[in-house]
C-alpha atoms as a PDB file:
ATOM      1  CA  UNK A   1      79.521 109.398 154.429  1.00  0.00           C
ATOM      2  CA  UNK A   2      83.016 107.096 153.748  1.00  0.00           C
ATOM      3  CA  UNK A   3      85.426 108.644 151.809  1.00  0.00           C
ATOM      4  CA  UNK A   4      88.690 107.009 150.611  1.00  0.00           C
ATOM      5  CA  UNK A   5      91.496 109.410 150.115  1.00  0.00           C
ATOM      6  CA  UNK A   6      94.521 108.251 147.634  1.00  0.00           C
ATOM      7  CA  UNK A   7      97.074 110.807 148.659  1.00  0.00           C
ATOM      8  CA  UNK A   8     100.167 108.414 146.741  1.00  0.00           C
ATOM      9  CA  UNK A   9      98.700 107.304 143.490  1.00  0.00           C
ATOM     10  CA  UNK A  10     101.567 105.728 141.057  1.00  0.00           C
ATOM     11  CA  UNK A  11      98.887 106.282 138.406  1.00  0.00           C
ATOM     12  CA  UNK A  12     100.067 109.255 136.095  1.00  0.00           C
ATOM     13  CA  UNK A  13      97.240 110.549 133.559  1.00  0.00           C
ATOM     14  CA  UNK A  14      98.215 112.963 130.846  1.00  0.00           C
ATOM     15  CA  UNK A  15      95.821 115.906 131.731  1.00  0.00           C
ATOM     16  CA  UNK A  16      95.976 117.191 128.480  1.00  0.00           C
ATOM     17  CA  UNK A  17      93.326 114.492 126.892  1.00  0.00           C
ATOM     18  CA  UNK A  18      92.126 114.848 123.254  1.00  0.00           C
ATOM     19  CA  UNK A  19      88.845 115.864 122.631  1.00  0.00           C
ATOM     20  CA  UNK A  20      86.501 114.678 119.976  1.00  0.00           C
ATOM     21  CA  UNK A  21      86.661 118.238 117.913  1.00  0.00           C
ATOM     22  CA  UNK A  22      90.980 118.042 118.040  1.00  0.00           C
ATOM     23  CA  UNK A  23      92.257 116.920 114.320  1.00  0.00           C
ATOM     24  CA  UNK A  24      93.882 113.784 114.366  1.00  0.00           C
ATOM     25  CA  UNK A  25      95.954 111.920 111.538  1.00  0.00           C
ATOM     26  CA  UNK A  26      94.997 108.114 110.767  1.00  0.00           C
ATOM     27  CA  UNK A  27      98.234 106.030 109.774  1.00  0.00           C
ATOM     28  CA  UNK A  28      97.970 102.339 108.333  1.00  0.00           C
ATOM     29  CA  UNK A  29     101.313 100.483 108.518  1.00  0.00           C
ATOM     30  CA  UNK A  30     101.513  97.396 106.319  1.00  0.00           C
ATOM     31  CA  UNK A  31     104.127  94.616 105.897  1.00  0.00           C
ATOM     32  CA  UNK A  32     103.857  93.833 102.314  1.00  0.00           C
ATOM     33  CA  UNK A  33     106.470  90.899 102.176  1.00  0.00           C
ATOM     34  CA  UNK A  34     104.203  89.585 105.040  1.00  0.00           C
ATOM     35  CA  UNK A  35     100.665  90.196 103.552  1.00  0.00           C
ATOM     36  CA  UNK A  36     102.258  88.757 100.062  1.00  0.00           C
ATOM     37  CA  UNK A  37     103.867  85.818 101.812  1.00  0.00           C
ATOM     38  CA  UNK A  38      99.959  85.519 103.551  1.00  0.00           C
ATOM     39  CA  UNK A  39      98.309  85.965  99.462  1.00  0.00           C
ATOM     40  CA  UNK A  40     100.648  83.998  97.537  1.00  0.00           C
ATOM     41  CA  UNK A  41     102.346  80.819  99.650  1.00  0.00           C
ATOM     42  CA  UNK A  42     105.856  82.565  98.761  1.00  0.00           C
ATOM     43  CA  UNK A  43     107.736  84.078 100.597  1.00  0.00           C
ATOM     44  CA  UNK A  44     111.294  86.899  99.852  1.00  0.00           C
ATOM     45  CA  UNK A  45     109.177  89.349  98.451  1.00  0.00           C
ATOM     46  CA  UNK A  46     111.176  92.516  97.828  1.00  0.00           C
ATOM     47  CA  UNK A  47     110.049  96.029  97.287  1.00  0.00           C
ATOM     48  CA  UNK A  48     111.587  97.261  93.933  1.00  0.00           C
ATOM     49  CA  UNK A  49     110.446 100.577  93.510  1.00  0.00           C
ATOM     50  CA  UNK A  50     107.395 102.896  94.496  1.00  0.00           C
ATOM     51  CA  UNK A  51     104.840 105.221  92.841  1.00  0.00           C
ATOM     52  CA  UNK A  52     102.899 107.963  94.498  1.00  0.00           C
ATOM     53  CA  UNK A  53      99.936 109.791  93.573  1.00  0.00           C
ATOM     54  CA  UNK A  54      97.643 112.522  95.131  1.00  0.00           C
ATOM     55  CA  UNK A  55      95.358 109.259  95.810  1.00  0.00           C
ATOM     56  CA  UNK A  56      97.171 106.010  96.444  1.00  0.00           C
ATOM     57  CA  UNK A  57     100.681 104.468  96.298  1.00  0.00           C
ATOM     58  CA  UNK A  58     101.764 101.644  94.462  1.00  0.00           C
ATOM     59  CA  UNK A  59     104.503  99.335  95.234  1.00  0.00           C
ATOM     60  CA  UNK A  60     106.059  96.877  92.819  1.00  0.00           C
ATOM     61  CA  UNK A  61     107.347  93.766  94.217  1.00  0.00           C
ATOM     62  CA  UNK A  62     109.390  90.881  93.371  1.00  0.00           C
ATOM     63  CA  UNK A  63     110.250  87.439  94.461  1.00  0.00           C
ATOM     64  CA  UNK A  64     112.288  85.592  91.745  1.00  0.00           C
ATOM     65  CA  UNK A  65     110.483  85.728  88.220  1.00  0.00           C
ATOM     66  CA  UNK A  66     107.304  86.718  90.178  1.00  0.00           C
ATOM     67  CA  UNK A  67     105.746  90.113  90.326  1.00  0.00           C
ATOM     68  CA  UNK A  68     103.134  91.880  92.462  1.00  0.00           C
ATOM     69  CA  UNK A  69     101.722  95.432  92.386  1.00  0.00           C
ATOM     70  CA  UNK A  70     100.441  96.617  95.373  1.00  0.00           C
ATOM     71  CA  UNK A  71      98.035  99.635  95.725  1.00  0.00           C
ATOM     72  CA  UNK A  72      97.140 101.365  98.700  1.00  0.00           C
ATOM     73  CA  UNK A  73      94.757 103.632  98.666  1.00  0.00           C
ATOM     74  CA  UNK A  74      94.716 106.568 101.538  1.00  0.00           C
ATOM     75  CA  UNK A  75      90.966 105.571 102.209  1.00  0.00           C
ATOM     76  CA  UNK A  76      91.808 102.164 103.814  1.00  0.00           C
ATOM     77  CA  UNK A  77      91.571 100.458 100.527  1.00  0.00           C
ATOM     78  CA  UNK A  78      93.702  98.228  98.567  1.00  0.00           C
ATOM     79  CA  UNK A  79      94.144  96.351  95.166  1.00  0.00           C
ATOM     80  CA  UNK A  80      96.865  93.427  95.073  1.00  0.00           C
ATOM     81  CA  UNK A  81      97.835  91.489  91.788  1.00  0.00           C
ATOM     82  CA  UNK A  82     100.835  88.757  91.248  1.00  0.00           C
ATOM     83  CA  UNK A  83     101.769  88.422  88.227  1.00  0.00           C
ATOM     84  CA  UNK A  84      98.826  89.842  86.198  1.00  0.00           C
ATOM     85  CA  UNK A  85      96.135  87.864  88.555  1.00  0.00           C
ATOM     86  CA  UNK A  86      94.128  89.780  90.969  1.00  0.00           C
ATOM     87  CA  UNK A  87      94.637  88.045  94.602  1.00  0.00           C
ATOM     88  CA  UNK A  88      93.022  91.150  96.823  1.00  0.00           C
ATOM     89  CA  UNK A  89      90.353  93.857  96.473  1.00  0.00           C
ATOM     90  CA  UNK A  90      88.894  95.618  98.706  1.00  0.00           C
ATOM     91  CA  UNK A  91      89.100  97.400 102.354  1.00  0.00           C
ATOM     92  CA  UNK A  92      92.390  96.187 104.181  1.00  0.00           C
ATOM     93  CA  UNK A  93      90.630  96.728 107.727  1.00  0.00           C
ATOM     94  CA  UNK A  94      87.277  95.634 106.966  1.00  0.00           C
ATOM     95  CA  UNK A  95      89.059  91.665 105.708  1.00  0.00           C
ATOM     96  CA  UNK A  96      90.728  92.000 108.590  1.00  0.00           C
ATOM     97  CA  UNK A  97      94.297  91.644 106.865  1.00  0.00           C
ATOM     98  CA  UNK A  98      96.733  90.715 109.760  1.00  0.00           C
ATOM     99  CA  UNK A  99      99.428  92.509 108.430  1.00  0.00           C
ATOM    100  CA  UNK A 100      98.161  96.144 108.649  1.00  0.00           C
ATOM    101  CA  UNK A 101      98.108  97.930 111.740  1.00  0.00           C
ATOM    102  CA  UNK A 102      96.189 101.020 112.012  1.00  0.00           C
ATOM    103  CA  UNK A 103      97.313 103.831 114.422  1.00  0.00           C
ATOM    104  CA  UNK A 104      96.253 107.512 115.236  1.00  0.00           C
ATOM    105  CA  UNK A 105      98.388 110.480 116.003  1.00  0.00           C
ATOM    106  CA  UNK A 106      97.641 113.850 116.991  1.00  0.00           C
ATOM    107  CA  UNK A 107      97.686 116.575 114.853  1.00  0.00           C
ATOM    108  CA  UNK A 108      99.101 119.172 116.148  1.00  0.00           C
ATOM    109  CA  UNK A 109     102.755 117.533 117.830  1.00  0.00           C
ATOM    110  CA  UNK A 110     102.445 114.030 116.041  1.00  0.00           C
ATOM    111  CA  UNK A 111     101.856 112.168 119.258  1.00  0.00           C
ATOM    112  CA  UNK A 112     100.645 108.447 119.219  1.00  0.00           C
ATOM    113  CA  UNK A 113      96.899 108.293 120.958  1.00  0.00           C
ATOM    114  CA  UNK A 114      95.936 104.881 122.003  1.00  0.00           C
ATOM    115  CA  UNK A 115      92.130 104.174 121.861  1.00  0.00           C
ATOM    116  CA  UNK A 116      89.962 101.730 123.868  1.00  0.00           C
END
């Protein structure tokens, strides 16, 4: 039998790995100038105020005489309309929107987990 030893390994691996039953908190981090610039051709969008609910949170945008409402649902979801006119509906990840980034944290000391 040929066994390799590595008795210097550079390679340092967090031993305390997440397992499947550990809670973990699911962020998504969108750039709504960006994604509005991406929906409507224009871009110096500027957040003017916020709304929360138990639910969702809107954001009310403006660019000039222009205005956008943007509503983000916690369940990946997310309703867009410029001035009046529905541009976006639907699941932000699922249409791929290039502007939201989804990342995972642990639960317990807010840690970043990366996943393959």
């Amino acid at each position: 039998m040929n066994e390799k030893k590595i008795e210097n390994s550079t390679l340092n691996l967090d031993l305390n790995l997440i397992s499947l039953f550990d809670p973990v908190v699911c962020k998504v981090v969108v750039d709504l100038p960006g994604w509005l610039y991406d929906l409507s051709g224009g871009n110096g969008w500027k957040v003017d105020s916020e709304q929360e609910s138990e639910n969702y949170t809107s954001f009310f945008l403006k660019q000039g005489k222009k205005e956008a409402e943007v509503t983000l649902y916690h369940s990946g979801f997310a309703q867009v309309d410029i001035d009046g006119q529905l541009v976006f509906h639907g699941d932000m990840l699922e249409k791929s929107c290039k502007k939201a980034q989804l990342n995972y944290y642990r639960l317990d000391n807010g840690d970043k987990i990366l996943l393959n």
